[in-house]
C-alpha atoms as a PDB file:
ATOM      1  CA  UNK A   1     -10.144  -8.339 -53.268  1.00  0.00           C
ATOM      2  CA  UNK A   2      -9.172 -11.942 -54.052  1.00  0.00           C
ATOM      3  CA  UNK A   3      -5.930 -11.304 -52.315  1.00  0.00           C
ATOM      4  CA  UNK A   4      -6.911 -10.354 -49.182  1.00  0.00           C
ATOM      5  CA  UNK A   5      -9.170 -13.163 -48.572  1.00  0.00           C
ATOM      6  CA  UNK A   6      -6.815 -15.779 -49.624  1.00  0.00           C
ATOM      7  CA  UNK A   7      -4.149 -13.689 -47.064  1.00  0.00           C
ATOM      8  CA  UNK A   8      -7.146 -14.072 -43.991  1.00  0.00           C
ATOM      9  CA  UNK A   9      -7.374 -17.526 -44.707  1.00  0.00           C
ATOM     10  CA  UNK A  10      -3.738 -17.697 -44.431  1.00  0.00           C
ATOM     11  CA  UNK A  11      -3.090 -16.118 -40.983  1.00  0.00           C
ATOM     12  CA  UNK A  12      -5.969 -18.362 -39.938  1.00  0.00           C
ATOM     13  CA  UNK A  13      -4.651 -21.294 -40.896  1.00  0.00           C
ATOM     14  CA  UNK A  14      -1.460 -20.478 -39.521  1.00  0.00           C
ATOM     15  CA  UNK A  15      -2.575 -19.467 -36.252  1.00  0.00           C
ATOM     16  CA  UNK A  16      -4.349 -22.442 -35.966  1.00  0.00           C
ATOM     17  CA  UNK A  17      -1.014 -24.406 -36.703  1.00  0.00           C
ATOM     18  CA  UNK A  18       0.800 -22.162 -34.224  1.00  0.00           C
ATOM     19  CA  UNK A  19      -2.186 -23.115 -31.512  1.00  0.00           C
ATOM     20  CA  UNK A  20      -2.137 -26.089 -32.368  1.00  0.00           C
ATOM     21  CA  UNK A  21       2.102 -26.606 -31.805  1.00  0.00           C
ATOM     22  CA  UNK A  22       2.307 -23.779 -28.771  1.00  0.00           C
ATOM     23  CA  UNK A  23      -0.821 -25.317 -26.914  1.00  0.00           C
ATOM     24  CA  UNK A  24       0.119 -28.962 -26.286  1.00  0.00           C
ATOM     25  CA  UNK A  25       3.814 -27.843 -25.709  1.00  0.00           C
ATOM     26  CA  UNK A  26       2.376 -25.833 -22.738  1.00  0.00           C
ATOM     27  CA  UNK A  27       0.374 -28.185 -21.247  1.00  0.00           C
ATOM     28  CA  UNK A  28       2.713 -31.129 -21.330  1.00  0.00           C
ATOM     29  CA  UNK A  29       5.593 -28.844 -19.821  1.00  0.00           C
ATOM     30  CA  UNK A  30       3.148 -27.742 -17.031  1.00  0.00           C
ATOM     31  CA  UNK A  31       1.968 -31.533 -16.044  1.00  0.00           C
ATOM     32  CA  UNK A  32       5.627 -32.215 -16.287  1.00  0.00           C
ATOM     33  CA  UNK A  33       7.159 -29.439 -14.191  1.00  0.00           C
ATOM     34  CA  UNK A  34       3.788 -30.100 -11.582  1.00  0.00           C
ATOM     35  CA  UNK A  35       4.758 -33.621 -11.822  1.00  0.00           C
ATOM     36  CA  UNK A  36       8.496 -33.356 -10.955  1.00  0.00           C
ATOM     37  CA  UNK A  37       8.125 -30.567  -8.652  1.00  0.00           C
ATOM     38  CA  UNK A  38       5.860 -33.679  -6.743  1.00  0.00           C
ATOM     39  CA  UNK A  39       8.124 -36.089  -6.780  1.00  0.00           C
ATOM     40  CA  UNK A  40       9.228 -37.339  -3.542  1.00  0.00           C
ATOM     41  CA  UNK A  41       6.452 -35.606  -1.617  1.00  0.00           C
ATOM     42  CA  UNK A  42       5.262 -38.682   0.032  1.00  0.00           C
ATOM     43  CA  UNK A  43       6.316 -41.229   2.087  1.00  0.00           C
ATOM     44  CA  UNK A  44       9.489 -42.980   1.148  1.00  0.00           C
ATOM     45  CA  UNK A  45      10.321 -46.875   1.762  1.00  0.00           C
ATOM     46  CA  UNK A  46      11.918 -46.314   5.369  1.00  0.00           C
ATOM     47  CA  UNK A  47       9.287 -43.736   5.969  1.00  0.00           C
ATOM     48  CA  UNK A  48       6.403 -45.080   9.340  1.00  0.00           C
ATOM     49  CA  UNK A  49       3.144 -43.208   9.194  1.00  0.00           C
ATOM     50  CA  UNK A  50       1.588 -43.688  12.425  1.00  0.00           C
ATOM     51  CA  UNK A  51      -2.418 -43.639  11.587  1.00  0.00           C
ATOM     52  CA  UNK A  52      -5.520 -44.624  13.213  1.00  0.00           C
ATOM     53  CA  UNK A  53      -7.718 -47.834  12.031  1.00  0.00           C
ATOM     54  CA  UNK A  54      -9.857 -46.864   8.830  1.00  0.00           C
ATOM     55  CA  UNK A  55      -7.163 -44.127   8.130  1.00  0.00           C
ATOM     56  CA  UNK A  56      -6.444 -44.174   4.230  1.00  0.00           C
ATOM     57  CA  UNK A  57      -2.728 -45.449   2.929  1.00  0.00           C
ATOM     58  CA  UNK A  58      -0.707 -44.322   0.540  1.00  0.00           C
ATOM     59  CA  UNK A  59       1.770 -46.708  -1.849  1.00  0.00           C
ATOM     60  CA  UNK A  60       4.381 -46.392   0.105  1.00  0.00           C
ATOM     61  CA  UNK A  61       5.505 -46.110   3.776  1.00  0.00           C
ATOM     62  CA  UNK A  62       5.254 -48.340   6.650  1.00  0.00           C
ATOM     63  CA  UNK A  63       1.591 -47.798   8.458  1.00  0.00           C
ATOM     64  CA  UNK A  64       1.637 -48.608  11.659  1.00  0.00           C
ATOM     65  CA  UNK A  65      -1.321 -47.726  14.587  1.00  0.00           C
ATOM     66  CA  UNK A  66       0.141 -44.141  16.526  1.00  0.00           C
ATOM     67  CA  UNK A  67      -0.794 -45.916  20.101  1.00  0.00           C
ATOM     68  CA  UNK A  68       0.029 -49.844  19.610  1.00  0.00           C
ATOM     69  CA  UNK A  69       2.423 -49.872  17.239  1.00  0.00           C
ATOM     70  CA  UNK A  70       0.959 -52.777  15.326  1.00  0.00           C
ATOM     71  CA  UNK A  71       0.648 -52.990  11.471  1.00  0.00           C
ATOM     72  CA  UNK A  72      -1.977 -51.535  10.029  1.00  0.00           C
ATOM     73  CA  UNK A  73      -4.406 -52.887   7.496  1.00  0.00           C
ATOM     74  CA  UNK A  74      -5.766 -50.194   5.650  1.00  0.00           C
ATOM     75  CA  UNK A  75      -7.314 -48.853   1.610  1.00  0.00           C
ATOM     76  CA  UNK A  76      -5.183 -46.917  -0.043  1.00  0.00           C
ATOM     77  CA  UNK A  77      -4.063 -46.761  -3.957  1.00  0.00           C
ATOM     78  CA  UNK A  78      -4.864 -50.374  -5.413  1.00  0.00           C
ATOM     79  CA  UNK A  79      -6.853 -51.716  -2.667  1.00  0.00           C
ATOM     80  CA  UNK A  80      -6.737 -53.375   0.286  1.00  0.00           C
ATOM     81  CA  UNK A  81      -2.779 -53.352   1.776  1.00  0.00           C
ATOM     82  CA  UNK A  82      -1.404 -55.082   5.097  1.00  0.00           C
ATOM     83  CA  UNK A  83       1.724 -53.494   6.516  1.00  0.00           C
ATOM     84  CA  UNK A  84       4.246 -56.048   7.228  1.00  0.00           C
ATOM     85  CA  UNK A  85       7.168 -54.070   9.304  1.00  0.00           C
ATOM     86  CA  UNK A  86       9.907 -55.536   6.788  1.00  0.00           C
ATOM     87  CA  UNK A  87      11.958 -52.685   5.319  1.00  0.00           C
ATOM     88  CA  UNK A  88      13.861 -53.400   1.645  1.00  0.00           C
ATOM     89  CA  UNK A  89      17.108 -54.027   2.253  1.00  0.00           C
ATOM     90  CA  UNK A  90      16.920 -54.451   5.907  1.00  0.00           C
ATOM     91  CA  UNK A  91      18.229 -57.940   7.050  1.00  0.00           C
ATOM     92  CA  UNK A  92      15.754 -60.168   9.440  1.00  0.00           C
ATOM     93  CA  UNK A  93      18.382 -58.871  12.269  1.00  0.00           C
ATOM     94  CA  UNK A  94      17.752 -55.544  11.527  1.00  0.00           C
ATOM     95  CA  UNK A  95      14.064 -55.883  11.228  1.00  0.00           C
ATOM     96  CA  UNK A  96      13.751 -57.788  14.174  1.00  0.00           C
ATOM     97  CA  UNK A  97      15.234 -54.620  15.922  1.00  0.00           C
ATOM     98  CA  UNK A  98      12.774 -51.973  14.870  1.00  0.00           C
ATOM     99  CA  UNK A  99      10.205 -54.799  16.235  1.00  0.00           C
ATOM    100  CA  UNK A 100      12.099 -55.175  19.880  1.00  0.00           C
ATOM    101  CA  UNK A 101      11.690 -51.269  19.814  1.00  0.00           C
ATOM    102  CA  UNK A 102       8.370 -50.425  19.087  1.00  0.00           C
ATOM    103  CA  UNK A 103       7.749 -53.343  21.316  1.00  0.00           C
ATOM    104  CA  UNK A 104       9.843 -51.645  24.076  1.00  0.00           C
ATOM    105  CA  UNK A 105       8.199 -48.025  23.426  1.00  0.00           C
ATOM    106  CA  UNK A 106       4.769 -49.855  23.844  1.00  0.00           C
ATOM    107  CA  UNK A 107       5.309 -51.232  27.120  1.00  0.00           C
ATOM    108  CA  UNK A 108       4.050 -48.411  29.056  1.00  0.00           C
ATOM    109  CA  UNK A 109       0.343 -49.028  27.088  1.00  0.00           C
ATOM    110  CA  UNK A 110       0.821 -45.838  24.664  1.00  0.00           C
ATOM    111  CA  UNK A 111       3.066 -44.623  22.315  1.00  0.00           C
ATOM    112  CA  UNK A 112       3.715 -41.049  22.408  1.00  0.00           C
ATOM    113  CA  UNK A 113       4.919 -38.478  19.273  1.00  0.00           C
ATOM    114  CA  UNK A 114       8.193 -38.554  21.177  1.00  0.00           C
ATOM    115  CA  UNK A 115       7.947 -42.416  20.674  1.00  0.00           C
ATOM    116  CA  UNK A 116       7.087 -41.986  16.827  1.00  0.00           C
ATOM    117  CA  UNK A 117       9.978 -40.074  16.138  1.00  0.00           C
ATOM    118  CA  UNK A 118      12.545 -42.301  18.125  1.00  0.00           C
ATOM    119  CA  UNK A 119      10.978 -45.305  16.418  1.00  0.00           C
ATOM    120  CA  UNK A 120      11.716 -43.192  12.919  1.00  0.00           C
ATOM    121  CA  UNK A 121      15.175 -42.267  14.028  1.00  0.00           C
ATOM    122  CA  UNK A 122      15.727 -45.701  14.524  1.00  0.00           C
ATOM    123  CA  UNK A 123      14.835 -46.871  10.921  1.00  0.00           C
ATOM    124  CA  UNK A 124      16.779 -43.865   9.503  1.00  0.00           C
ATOM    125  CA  UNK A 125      19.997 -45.295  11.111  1.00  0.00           C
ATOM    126  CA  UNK A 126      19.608 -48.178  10.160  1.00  0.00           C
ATOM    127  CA  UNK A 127      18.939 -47.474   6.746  1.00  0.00           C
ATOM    128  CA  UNK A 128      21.593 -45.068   6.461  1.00  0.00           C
ATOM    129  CA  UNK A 129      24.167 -47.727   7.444  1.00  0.00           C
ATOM    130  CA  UNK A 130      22.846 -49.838   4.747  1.00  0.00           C
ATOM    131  CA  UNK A 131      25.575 -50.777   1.907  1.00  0.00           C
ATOM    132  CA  UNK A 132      25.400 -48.898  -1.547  1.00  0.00           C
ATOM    133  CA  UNK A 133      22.834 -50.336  -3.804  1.00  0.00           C
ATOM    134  CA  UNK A 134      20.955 -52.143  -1.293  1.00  0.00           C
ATOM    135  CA  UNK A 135      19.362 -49.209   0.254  1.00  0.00           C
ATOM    136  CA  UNK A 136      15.880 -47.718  -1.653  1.00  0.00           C
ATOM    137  CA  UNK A 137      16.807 -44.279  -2.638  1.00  0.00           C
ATOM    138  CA  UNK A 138      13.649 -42.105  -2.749  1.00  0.00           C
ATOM    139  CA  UNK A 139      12.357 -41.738  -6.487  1.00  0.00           C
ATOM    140  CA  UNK A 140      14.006 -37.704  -7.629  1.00  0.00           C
ATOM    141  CA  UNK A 141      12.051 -35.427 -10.121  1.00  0.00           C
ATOM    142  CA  UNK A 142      14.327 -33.771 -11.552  1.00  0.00           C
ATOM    143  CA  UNK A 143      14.566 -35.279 -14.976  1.00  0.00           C
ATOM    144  CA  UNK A 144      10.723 -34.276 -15.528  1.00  0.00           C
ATOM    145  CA  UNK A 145      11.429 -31.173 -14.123  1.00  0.00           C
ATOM    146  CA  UNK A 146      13.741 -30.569 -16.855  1.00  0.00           C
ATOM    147  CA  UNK A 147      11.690 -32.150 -19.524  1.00  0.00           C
ATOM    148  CA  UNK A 148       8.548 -29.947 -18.442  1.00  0.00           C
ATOM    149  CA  UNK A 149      10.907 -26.919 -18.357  1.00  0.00           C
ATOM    150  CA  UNK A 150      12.014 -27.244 -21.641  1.00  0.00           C
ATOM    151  CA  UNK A 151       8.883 -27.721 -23.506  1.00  0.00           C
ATOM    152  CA  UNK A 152       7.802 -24.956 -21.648  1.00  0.00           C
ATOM    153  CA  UNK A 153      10.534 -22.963 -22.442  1.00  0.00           C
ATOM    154  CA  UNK A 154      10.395 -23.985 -26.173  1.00  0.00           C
ATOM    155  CA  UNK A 155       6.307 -23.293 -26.197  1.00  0.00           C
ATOM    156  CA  UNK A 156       7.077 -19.975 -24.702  1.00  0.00           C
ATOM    157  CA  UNK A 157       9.996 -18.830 -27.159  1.00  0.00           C
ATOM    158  CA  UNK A 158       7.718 -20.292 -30.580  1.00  0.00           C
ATOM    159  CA  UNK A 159       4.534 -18.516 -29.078  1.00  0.00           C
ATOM    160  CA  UNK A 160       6.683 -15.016 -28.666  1.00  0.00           C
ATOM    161  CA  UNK A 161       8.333 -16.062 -32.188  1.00  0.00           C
ATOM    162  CA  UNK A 162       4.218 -16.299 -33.645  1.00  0.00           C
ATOM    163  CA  UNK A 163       3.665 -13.094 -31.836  1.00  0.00           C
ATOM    164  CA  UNK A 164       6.739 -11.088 -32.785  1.00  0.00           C
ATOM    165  CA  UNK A 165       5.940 -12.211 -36.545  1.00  0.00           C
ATOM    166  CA  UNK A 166       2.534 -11.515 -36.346  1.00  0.00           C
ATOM    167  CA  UNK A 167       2.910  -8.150 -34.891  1.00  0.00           C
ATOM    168  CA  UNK A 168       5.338  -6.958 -37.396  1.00  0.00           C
ATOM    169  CA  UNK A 169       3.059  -8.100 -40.288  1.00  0.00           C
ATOM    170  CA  UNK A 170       0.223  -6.071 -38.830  1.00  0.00           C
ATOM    171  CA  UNK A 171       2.747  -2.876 -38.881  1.00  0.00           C
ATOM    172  CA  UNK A 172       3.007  -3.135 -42.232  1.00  0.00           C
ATOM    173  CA  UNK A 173      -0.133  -3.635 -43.215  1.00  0.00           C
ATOM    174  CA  UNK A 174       0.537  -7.093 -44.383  1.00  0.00           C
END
């Protein structure tokens, strides 16, 4: 009798250890892999978000009001933010253009979604003309998206390896 209750105490303990291990790899590849898989998703540095006064902002993105064109101040992730209608790695020439043509779209007292987009087509040009390393590349996921893959992966293959193990032992009655 002694045996079998030091042997129950054994498979406890290890499939506590195995919970323990398998668990946490799990969960940390899942944040990662949700995590990288949202990389990206929001606006970029050359993005414009045309928003109302008292819309919330996000960190990043130029926010601008959909029928003036102005600068926005809005709340958004660590307070209070002012948009400025500067772009990194645009020059004050370049800059000064985007200005002239919201300025230009605005004339007729109301800028349309058809305006919105030709103001964003604008900014994409010029940023795509920008020289190599001046221009902000948009922030990729895909090195957490392997990291939360292979935790995931290696949580997966030591759970089956627990449950293979433990499987077999109960088939033979050990």
């Amino acid at each position: 009798m002694r045996g079998k209750s030091s042997d129950s105490t054994a498979v406890a303990l290890l499939i506590v250890l195995a919970g323990s291990l398998i668990l946490p790899l799990l969960l940390v590849g899942g944040v990662f892999l949700i995590i990288g898989l949202n990389t990206g998703s929001g606006p970029g540095a050359y993005t414009v978000v045309f928003a109302k006064a008292g819309d919330e902002c996000g960190a990043q993105g130029q926010y601008l009001d959909a029928s003036t064109g102005e600068p926005l101040q809005c709340i958004g992730p660590g307070g209070f933010r002012t948009a400025s209608l500067e772009f990194p790695g645009f020059s004050r020439a370049q800059n000064d253009e985007v200005r002239r043509w919201l300025t230009t779209l605005a004339e007729d007292g109301d800028l349309s979604v058809f305006d919105h987009r030709s103001v964003q087509a604008k900014i994409d040009g010029i940023a795509a003309g920008l020289p190599p390393g001046t221009r902000v590349e948009p922030e990729s996921g895909g090195t957490k998206i392997w990291i939360g893959a292979a935790l995931t992966v290696v949580g997966l293959a030591l759970g089956s390896g627990f449950a293979w193990r433990w499987r077999r032992n109960r088939r033979t009655g050990y």
